[in-house]
Protein backbone atom coordinates (compact mmCIF):
# COMPACT_ATOMS: atom_id res chain seq x y z
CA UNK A 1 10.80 0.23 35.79
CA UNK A 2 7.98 3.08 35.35
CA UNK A 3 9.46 6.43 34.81
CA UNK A 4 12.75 4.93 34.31
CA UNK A 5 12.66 4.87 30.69
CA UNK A 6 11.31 6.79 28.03
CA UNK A 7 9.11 5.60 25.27
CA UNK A 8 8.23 5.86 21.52
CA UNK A 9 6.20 4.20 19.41
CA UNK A 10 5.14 3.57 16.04
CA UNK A 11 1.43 3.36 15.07
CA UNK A 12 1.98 0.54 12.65
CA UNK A 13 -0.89 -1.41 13.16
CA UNK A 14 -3.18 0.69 11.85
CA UNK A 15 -6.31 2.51 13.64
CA UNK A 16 -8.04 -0.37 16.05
CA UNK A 17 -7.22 -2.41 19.00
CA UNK A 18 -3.47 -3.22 18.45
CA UNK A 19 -2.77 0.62 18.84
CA UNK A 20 -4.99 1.47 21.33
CA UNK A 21 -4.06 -0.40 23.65
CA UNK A 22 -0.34 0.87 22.70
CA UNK A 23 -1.50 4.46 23.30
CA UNK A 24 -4.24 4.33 26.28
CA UNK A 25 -2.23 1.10 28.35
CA UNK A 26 1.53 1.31 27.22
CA UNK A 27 1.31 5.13 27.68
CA UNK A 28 4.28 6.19 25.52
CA UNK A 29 6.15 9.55 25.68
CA UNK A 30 5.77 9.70 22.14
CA UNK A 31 3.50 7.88 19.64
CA UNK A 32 3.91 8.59 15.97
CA UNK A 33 1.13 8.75 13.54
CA UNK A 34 1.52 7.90 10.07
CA UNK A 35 -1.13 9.81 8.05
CA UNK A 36 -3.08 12.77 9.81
CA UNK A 37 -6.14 10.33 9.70
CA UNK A 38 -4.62 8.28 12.48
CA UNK A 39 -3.19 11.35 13.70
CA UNK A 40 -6.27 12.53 14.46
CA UNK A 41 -7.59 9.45 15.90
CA UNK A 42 -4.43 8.90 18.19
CA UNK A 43 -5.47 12.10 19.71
CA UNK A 44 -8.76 10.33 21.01
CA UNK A 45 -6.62 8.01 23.30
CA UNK A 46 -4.17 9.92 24.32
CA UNK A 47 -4.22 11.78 27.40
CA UNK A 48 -0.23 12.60 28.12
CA UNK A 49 1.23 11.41 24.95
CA UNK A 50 2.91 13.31 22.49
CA UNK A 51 1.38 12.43 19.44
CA UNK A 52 3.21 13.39 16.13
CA UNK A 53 3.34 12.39 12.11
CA UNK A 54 5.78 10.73 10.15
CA UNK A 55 4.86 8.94 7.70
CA UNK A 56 6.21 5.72 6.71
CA UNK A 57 8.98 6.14 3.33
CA UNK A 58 10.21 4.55 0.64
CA UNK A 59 13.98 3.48 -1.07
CA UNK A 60 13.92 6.29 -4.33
CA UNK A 61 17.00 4.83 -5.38
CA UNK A 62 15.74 1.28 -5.63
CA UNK A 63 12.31 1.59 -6.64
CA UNK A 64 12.05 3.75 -9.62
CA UNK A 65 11.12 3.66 -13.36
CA UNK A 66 14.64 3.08 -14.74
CA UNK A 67 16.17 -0.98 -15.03
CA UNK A 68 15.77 -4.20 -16.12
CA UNK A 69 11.96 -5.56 -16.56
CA UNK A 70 10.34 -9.05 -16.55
CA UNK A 71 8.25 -10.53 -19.59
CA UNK A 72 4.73 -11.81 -17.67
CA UNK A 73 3.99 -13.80 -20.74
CA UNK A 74 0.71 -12.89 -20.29
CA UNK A 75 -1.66 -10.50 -22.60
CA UNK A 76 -1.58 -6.74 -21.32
CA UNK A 77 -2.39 -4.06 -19.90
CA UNK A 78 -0.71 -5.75 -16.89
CA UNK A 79 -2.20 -5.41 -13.50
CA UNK A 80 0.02 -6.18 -10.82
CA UNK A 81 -0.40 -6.21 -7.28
CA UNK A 82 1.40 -6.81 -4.27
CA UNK A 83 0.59 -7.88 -1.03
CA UNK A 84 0.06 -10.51 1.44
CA UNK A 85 -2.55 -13.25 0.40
CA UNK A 86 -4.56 -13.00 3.37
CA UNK A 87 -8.14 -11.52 4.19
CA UNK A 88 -7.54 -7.99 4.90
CA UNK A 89 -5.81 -7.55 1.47
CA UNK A 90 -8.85 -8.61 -0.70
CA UNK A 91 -7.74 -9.50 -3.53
CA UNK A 92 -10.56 -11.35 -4.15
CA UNK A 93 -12.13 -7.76 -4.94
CA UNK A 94 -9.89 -7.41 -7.53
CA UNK A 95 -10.06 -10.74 -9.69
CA UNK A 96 -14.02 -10.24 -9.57
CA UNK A 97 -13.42 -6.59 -11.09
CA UNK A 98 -11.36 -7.87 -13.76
CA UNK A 99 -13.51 -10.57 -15.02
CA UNK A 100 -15.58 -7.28 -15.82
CA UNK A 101 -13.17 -5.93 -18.23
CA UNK A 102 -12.44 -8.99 -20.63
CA UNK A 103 -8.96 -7.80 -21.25
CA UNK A 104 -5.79 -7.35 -19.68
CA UNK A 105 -4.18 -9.60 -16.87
CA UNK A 106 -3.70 -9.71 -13.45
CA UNK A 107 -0.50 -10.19 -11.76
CA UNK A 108 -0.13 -11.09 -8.29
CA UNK A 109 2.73 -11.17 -6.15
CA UNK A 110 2.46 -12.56 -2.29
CA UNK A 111 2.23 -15.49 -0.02
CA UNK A 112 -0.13 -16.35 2.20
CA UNK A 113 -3.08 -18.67 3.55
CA UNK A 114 -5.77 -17.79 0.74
CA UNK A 115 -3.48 -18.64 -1.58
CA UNK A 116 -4.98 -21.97 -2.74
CA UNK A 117 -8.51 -20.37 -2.64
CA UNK A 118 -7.63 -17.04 -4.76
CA UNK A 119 -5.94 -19.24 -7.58
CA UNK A 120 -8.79 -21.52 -7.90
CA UNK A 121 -10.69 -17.73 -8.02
CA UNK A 122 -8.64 -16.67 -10.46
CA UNK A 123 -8.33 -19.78 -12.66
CA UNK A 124 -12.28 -19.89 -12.58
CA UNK A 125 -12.94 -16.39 -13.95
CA UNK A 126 -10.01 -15.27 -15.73
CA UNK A 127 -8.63 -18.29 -17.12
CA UNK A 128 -4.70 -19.63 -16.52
CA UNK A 129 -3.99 -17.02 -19.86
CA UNK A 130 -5.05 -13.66 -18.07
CA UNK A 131 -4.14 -14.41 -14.35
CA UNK A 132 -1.12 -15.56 -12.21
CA UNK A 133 0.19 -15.64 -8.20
CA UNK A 134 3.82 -15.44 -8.18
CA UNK A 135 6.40 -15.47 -4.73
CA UNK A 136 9.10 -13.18 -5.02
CA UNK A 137 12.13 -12.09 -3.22
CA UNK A 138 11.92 -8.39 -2.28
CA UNK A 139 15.00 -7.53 -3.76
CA UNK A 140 13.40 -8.95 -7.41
CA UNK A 141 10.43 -7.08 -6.99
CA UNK A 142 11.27 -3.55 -8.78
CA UNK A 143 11.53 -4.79 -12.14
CA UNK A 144 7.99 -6.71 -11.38
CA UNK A 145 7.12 -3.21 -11.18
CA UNK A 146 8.86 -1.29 -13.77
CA UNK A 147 6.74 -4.04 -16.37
CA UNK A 148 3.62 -3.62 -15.24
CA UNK A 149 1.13 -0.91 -16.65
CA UNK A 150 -1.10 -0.50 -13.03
CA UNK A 151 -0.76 -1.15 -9.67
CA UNK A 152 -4.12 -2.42 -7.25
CA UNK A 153 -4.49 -3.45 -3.63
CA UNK A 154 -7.70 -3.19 -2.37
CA UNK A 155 -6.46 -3.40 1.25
CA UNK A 156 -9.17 -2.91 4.40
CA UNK A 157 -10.06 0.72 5.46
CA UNK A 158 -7.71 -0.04 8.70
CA UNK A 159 -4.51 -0.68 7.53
CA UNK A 160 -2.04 1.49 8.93
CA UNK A 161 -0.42 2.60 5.19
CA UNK A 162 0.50 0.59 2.52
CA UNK A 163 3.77 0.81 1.51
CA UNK A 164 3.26 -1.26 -1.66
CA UNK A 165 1.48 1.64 -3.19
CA UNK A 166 4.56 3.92 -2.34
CA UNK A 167 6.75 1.20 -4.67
CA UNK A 168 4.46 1.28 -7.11
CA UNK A 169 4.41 4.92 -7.62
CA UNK A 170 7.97 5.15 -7.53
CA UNK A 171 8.49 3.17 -10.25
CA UNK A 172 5.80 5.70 -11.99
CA UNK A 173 2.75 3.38 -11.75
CA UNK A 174 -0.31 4.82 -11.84
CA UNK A 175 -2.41 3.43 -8.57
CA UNK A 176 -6.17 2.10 -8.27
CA UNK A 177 -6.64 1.80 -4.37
CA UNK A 178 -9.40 2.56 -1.58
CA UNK A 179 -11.13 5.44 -1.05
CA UNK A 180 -10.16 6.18 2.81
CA UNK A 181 -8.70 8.61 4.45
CA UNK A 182 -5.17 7.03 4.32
CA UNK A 183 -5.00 6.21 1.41
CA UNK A 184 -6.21 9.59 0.23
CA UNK A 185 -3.06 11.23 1.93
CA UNK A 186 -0.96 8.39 0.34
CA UNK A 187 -1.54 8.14 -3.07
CA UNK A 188 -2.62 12.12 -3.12
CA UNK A 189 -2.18 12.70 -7.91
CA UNK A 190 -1.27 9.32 -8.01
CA UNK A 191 -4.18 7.27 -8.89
CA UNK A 192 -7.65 7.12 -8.36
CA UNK A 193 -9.40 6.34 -5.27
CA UNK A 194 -12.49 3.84 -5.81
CA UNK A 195 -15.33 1.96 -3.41
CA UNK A 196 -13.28 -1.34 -3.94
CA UNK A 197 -16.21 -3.63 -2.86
CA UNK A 198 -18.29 -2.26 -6.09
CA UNK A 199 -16.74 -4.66 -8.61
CA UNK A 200 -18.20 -2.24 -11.35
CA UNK A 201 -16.99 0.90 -10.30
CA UNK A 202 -13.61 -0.97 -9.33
CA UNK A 203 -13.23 -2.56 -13.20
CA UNK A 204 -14.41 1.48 -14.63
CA UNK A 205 -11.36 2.80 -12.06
CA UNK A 206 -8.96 0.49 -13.91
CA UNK A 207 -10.19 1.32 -17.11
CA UNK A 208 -10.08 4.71 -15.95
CA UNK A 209 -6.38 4.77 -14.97
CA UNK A 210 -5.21 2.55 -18.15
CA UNK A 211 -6.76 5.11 -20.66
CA UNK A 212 -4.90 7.95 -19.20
CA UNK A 213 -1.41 9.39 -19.65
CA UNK A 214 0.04 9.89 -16.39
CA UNK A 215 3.50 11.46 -17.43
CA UNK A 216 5.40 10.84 -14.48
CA UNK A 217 2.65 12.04 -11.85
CA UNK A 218 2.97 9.02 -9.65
CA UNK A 219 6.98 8.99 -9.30
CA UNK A 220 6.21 13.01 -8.00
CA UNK A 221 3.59 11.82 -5.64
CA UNK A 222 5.93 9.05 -4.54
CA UNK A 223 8.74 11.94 -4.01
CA UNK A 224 6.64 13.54 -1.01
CA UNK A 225 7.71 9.86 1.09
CA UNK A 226 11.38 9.07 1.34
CA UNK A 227 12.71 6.86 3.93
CA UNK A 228 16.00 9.65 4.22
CA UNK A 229 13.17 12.59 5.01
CA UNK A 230 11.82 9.96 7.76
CA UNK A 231 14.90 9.13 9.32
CA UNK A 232 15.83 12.71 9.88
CA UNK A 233 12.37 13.09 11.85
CA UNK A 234 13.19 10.31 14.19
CA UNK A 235 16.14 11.22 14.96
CA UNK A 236 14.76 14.54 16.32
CA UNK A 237 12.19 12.39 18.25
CA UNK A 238 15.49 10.01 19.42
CA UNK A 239 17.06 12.92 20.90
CA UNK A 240 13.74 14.45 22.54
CA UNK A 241 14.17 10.95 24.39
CA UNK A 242 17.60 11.01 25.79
């Protein structure tokens, strides 16, 4: 019933059609932006919206540098990344990159429909030694990341956050991600922002990262984001509602 009820909602598809048409059709009372980028953007479709930020979090206590590990079997550094195996990750980006670098070996974990076409990728110019696609349960994932040396996702310029690089950080991995506005905001001391789609200045980024002490830089970037500091901001929101 119009008017009846009161709205929220979360801008979780990123900046494109998906959210417009939750802002400028659906109308909500409140939308909430994750990153000021789409905060900013949000504000270009909404006329009588309330449009604030909270960003999306992650578990402190289960992500972090400190428990059990995996053994890759595979030659390091280890590059791991995470993420659906589907376009708008391109991960393709990344296996072209590190058949620049010669050493090292890339890890990733996902499922998805391009999963047949990025192992034959992989297989081709890294070789079965430097390069594997493995499916794992969430709850198995931390220690994937605690025994890794970088974390990469070359993700599209529209994707609404990224998560992933907030676990990664967490468990005090250094980052090598896209330069966008997001992701800027996201992984802030973290890492190092590159033009992804340059396969040389994407394999000098890695090198870049791996050559570097980081200290514990990323799990203090990955601070800033906790899913207990985003809770207590909805629930103010919740209550605006009632």
């Amino acid at each position: 019933v119009p008017g009846k009820y009161k709205t929220l909602i979360s801008g979780q598809s990123g900046v494109g059609r998906d959210d417009i048409w939750n802002i400028a059709i659906t109308v909500p009372n409140i939308y909430v932006a994750l990153t000021d980028y789409e905060m900013r953007w949000a504000r270009k479709w909404a006329w009588k919206t309330k449009i604030v930020k909270i960003p999306n979090g992650v578990n402190l206590e289960k992500f972090n540098p400190k428990g059990g590990r995996v053994n890759f079997n595979l030659p390091g550094p280890i590059i791991l990344s995470v993420g659906a195996l589907d376009w708008y990750k391109h991960h393709e980006r990344t296996i072209k990159a590190m058949a620049k670098i010669k050493t090292g070996s890339l890890v990733i974990i996902g499922a998805g429909p391009k999963k047949k076409e990025l192992e034959e990728m992989g297989n081709s110019l890294l070789g079965k030694d430097r390069f594997k696609i493995l499916s794992i349960t969430f709850e198995k994932i931390p220690k994937y990341y605690r025994s890794a040396d970088l974390f990469v996702l070359p993700s599209w310029d529209r994707e609404a956050f990224g998560i992933v690089y907030l676990e990664a950080m967490a468990s005090n991995l250094p980052v090598v991600a896209p330069d966008d506005l997001a992701r800027r905001e996201i992984v802030g001391d973290g890492g190092i922002l590159v033009d992804t789609p340059d396969a040389e200045k994407y394999a000098a980024a890695i090198g870049e990262v791996l050559s570097k002490k980081w200290g514990d830089t990323p799990r203090k970037q990955a601070e800033n984001f906790s899913w207990d500091n985003a809770a207590v901001l909805y629930e103010k929101l919740f209550k605006e509602l009632v």
